[in-house]
Protein backbone atom coordinates (compact mmCIF):
# COMPACT_ATOMS: atom_id res chain seq x y z
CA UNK A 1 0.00 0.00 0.00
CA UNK A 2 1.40 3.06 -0.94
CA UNK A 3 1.97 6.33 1.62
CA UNK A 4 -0.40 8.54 0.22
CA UNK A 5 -3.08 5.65 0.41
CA UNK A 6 -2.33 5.00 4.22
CA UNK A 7 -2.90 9.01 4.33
CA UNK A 8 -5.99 8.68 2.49
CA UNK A 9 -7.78 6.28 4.93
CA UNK A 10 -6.35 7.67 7.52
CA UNK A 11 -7.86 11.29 6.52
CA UNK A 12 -11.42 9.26 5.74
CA UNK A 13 -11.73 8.47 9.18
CA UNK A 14 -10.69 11.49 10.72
CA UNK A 15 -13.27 13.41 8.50
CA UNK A 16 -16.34 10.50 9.04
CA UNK A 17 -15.51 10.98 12.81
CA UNK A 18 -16.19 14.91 12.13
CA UNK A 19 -18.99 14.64 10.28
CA UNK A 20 -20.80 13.11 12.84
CA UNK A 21 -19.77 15.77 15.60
CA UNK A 22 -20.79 18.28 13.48
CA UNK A 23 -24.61 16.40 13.13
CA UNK A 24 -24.15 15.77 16.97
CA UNK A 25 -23.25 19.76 17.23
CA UNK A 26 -26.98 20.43 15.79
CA UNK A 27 -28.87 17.81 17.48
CA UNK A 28 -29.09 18.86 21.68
CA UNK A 29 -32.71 19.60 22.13
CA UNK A 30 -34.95 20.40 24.89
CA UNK A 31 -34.82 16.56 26.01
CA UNK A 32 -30.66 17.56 27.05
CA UNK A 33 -31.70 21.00 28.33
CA UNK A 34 -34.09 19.04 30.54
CA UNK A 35 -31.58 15.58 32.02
CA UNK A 36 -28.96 19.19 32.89
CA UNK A 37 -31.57 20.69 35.01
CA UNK A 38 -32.97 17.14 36.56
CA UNK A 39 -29.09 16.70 37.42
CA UNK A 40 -28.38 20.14 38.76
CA UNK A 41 -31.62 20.81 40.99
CA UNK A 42 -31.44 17.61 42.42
CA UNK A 43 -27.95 16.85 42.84
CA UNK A 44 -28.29 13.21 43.01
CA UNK A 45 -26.01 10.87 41.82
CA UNK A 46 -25.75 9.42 38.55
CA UNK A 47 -25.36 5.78 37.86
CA UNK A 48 -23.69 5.25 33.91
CA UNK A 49 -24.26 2.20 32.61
CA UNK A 50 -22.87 0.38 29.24
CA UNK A 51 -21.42 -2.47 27.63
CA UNK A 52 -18.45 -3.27 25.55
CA UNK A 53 -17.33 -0.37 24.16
CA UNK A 54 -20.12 1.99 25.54
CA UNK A 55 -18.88 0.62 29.12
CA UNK A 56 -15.41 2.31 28.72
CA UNK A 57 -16.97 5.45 27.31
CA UNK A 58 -19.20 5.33 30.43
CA UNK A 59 -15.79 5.14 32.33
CA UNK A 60 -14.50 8.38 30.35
CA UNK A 61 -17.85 10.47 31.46
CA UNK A 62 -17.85 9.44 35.32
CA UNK A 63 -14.39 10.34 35.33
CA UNK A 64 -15.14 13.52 33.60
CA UNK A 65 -18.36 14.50 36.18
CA UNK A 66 -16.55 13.60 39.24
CA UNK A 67 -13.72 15.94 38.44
CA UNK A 68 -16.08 18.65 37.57
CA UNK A 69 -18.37 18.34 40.63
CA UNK A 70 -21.18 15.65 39.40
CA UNK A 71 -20.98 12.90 41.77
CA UNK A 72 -20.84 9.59 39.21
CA UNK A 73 -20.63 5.99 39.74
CA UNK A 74 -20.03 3.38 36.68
CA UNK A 75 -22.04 0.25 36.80
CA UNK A 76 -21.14 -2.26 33.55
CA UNK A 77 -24.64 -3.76 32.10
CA UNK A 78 -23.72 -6.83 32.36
CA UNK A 79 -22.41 -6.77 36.45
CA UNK A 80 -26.08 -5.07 36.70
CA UNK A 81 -27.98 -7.65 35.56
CA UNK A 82 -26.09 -10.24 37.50
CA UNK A 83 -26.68 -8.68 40.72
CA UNK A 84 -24.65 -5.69 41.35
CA UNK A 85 -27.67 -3.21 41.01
CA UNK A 86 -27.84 -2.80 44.25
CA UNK A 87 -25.56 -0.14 44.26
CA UNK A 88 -28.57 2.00 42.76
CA UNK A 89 -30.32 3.97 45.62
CA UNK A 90 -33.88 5.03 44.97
CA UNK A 91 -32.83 8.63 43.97
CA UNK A 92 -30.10 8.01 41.98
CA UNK A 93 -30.14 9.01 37.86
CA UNK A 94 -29.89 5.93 35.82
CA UNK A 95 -28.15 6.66 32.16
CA UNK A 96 -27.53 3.61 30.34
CA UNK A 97 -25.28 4.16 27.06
CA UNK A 98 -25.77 2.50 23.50
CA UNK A 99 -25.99 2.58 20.27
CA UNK A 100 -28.38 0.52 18.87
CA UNK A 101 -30.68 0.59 22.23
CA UNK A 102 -31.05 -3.37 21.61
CA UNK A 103 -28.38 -5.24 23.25
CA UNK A 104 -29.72 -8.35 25.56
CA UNK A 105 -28.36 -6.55 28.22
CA UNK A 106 -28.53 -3.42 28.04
CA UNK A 107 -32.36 -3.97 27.44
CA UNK A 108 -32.29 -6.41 31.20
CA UNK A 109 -30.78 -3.48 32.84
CA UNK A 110 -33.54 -0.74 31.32
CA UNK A 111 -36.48 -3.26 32.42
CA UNK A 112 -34.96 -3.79 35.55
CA UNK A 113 -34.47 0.02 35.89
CA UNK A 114 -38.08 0.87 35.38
CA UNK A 115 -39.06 -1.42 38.01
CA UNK A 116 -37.14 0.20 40.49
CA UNK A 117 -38.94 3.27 39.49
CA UNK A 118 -35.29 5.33 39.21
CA UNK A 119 -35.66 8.10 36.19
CA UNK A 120 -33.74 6.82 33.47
CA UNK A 121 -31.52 8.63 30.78
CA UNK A 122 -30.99 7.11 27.32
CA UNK A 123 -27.62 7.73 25.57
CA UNK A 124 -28.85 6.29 22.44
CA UNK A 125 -28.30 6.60 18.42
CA UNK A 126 -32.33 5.48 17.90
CA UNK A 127 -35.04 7.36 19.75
CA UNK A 128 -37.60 4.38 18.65
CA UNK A 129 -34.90 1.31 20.41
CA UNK A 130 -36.07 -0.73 23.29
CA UNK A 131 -33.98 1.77 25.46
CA UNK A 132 -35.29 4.78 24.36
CA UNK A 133 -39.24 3.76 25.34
CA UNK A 134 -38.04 2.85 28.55
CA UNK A 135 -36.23 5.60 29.31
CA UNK A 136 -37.28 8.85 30.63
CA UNK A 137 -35.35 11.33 29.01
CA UNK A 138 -33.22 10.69 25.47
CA UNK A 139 -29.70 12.26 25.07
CA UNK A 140 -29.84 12.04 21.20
CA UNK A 141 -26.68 10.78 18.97
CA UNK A 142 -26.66 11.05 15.75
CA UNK A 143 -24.30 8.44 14.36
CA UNK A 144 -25.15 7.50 10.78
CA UNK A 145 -21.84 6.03 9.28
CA UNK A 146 -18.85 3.98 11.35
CA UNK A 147 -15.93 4.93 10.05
CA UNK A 148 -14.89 1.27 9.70
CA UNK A 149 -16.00 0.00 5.86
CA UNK A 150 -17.51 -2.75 7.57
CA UNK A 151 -19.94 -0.65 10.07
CA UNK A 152 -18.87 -2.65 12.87
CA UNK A 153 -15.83 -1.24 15.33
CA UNK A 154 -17.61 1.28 16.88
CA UNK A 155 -15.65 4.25 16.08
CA UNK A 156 -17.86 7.29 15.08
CA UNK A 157 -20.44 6.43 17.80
CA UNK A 158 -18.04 6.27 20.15
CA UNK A 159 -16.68 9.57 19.56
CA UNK A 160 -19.91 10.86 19.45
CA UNK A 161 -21.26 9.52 22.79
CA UNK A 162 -17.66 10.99 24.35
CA UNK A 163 -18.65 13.61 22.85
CA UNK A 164 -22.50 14.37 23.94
CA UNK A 165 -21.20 13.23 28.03
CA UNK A 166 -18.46 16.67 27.80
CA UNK A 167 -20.73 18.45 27.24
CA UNK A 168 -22.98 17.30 29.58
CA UNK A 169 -20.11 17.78 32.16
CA UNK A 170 -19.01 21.01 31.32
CA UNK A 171 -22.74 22.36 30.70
CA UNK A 172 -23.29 21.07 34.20
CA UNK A 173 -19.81 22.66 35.30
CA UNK A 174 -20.76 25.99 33.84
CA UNK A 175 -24.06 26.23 35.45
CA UNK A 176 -22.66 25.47 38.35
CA UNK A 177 -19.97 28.53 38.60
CA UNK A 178 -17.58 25.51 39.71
CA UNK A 179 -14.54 27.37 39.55
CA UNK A 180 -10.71 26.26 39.03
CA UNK A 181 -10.55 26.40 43.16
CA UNK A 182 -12.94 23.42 43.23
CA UNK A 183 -11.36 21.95 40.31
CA UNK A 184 -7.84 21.72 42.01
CA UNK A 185 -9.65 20.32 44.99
CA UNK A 186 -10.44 17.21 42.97
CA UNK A 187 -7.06 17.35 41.87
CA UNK A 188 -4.61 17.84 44.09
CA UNK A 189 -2.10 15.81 42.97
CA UNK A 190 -2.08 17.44 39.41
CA UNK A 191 -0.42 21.03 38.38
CA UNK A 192 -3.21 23.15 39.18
CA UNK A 193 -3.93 21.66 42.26
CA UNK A 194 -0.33 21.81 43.30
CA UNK A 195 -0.65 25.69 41.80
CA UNK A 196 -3.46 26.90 43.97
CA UNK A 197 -2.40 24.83 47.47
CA UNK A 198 0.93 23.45 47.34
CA UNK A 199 2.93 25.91 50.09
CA UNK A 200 6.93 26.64 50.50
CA UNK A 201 6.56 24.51 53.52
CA UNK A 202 5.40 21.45 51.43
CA UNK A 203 8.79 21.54 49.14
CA UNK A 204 11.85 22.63 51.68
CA UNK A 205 11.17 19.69 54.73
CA UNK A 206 13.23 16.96 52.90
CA UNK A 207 16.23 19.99 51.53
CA UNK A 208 18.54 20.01 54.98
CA UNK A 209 19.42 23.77 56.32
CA UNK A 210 22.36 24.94 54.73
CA UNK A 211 24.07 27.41 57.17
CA UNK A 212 27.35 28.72 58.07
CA UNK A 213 27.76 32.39 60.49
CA UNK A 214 29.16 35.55 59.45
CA UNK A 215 33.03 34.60 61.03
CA UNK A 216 33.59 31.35 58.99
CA UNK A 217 36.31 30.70 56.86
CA UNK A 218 35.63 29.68 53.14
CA UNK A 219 36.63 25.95 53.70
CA UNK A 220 33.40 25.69 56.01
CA UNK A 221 31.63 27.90 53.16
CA UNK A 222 32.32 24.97 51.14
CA UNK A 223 31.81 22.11 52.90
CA UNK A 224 28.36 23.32 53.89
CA UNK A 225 27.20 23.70 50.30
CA UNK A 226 28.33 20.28 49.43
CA UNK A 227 26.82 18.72 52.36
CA UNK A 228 23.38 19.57 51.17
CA UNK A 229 23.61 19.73 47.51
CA UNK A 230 21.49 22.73 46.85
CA UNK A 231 24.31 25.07 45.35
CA UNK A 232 24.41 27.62 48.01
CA UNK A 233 24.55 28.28 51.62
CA UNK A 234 22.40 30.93 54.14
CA UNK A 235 24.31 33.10 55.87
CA UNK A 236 23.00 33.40 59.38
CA UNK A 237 23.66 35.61 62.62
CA UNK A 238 23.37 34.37 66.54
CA UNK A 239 19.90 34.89 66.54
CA UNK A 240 19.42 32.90 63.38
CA UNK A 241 18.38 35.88 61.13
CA UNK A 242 18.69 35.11 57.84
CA UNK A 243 21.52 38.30 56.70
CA UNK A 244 23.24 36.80 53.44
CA UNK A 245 23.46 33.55 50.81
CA UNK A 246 26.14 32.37 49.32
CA UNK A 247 26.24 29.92 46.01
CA UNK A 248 28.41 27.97 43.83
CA UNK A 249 28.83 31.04 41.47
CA UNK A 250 30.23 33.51 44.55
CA UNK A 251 32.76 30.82 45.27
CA UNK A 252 33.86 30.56 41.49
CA UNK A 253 33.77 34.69 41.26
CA UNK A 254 35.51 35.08 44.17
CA UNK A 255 38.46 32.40 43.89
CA UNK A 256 38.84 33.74 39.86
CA UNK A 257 38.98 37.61 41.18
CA UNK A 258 41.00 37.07 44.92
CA UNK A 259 44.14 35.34 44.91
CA UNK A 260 44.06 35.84 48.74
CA UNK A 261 40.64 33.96 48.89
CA UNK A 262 41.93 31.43 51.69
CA UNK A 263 41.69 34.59 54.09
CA UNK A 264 38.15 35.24 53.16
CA UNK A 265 35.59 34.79 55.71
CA UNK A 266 31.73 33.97 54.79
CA UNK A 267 30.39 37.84 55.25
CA UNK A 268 33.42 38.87 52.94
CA UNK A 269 31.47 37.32 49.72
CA UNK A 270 27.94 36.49 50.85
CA UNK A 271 25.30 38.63 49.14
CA UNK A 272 23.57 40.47 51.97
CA UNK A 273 19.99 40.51 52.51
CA UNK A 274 19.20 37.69 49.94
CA UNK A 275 15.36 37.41 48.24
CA UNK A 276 13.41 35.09 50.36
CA UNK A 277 10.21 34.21 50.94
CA UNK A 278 7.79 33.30 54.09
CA UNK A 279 7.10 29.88 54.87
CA UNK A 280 3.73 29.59 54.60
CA UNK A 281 3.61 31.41 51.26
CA UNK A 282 2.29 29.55 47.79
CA UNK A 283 5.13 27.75 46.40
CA UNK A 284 4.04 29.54 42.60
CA UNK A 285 5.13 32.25 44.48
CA UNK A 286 8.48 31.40 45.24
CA UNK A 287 8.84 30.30 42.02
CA UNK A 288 8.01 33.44 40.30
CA UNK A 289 10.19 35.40 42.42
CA UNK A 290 13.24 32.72 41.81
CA UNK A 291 12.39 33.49 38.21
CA UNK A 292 11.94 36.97 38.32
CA UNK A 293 15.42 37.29 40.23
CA UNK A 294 17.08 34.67 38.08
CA UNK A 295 18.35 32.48 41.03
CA UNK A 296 18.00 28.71 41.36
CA UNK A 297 17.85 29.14 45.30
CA UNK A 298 15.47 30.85 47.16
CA UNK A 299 15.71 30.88 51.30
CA UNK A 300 12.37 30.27 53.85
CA UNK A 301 12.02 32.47 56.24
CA UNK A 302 9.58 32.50 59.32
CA UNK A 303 9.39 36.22 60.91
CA UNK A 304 12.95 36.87 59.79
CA UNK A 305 14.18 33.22 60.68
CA UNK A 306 15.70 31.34 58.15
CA UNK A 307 13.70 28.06 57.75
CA UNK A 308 15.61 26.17 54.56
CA UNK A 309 16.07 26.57 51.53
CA UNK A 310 14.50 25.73 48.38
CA UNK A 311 15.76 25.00 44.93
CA UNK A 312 14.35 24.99 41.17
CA UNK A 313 15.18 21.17 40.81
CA UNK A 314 11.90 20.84 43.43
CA UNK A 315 9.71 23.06 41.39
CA UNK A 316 10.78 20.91 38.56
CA UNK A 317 9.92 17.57 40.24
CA UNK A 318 6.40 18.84 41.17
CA UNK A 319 5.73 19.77 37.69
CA UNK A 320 5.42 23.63 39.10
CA UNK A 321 8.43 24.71 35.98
């Protein structure tokens, strides 16, 4: 098969796959205006249910609402029917995902719904399908071509019904005012979360102090900054005040410029009163003020107290740089 061929089919499926986002684009109607106001004046939860590759989609959209404030829960149809319904409370949303609206099971699962009386959603390409006379409400997709020649790997639908639960979510999120504050909450381990709580106090514990006094000689200057690996040293007086810093590039300046360095003592090349930052600040913060002042070291201070000392190598690890 030749490259421009390969190119060709893969461009076919990229452009099938649109088409049917842009039919899905002019399809939400008052029955998705209505399942976004049942979910947001009730709050309750909603159970997603699918199978085969609907199933993992229904994994993609829980995953999607919990992070965006929508409590979720995934159920598979087939674990449903088999006994694990139980996990639907009376006031929990059913919506059950799938194309055709036919499958053995997913049709089990809608009968067994409507017994339980829950209100039922319908993710479904066919209004008319088993599903979609069961159901309460119908979240409409459009899916008229797979882009496999064969019209059977779901490919198109799949996108689509990916498709129709975003915006679900981030209708829902929108309505909602939930801002990036309550996003980060959900995600604290990610960069936004780390952006909007992660202190100074979370990244120095593990550094060591680096610290020599005013009177020390430069082989102590050294031996300091090797000891803890962060480049540089704080300068500190008897009361532990933070008053200077001194890094790797002083010691290089000053043994290149002073050919009477051995004499030097640690206030002789520290820079005096050094940028630092409060302990309990935001570590962004730190980080823009490391960048704004071009150093890779930036000391902690509590109430004039040196603290540590922080480097960019731990903004780096936490994915802060």
């Amino acid at each position: 098969m030749l490259k421009k061929d390969i190119k060709s089919i893969a461009k076919k499926v990229v452009q099938i796959e649109c088409d049917t986002l842009s039919k899905l684009a002019m399809s939400f109607d008052e029955s998705f205006v209505e399942v976004v106001h049942l979910i947001q004046k009730f709050n309750q939860r909603l159970i997603i249910c699918g199978i085969g590759k609907s199933a993992i989609v229904a994994q993609k959209i829980v995953a999607t609402l919990n992070s965006t404030g929508t409590p979720s829960i995934f159920l598979h149809a087939a674990d449903a029917i088999h006994g694990d319904s139980g996990i639907i409370r009376t006031d929990d949303i059913v919506m059950i995902i799938s194309k055709s609206g036919e499958t053995s099971e997913i049709v089990a699962l809608a009968s067994l719904v409507r017994t339980y009386g829950n209100t039922m959603v319908a993710m479904v390409s066919n209004r008319t399908s088993t599903l979609g006379k069961y159901s309460d409400y119908i979240l409409f997709v459009p899916v008229e071509q797979e882009a496999d020649p064969n019209m059977l790997a779901p490919t198109s639908s799949t996108i689509a019904q990916i498709a129709m639960g975003d915006a679900l979510a981030i209708t829902l999120l929108e309505l909602r005012g939930f801002s990036k504050e309550e996003f980060a909450k959900y995600h604290p381990g990610g960069s936004l979360g780390k952006r909007l709580f992660m202190t100074v106090e979370d990244l120095y514990q593990n550094n060591g102090k680096p610290q020599v006094n005013p009177s020390q000689n430069i082989e102590a200057v050294i031996l300091e900054i090797s000891r803890h690996r962060l480049g540089a040293t704080a300068v500190v007086d008897d009361q532990g005040t933070l008053i200077g810093i001194i890094t790797d590039g002083d010691l290089r300046r000053m043994i290149q410029g002073n050919k009477n360095w051995n004499n030097a003592k640690a206030v002789d090349i520290m820079t005096a009163n050094p940028k630092s930052i409060a302990v309990k600040s935001l570590a962004v913060e730190a980080l823009g003020l490391a960048q704004s002042a071009s150093i890779n070291q930036v000391p902690i201070v509590n109430e004039g107290k040196y603290e540590g000392m922080i480097h960019l190598h731990d903004f780096l690890r936490e994915g802060l740089l």
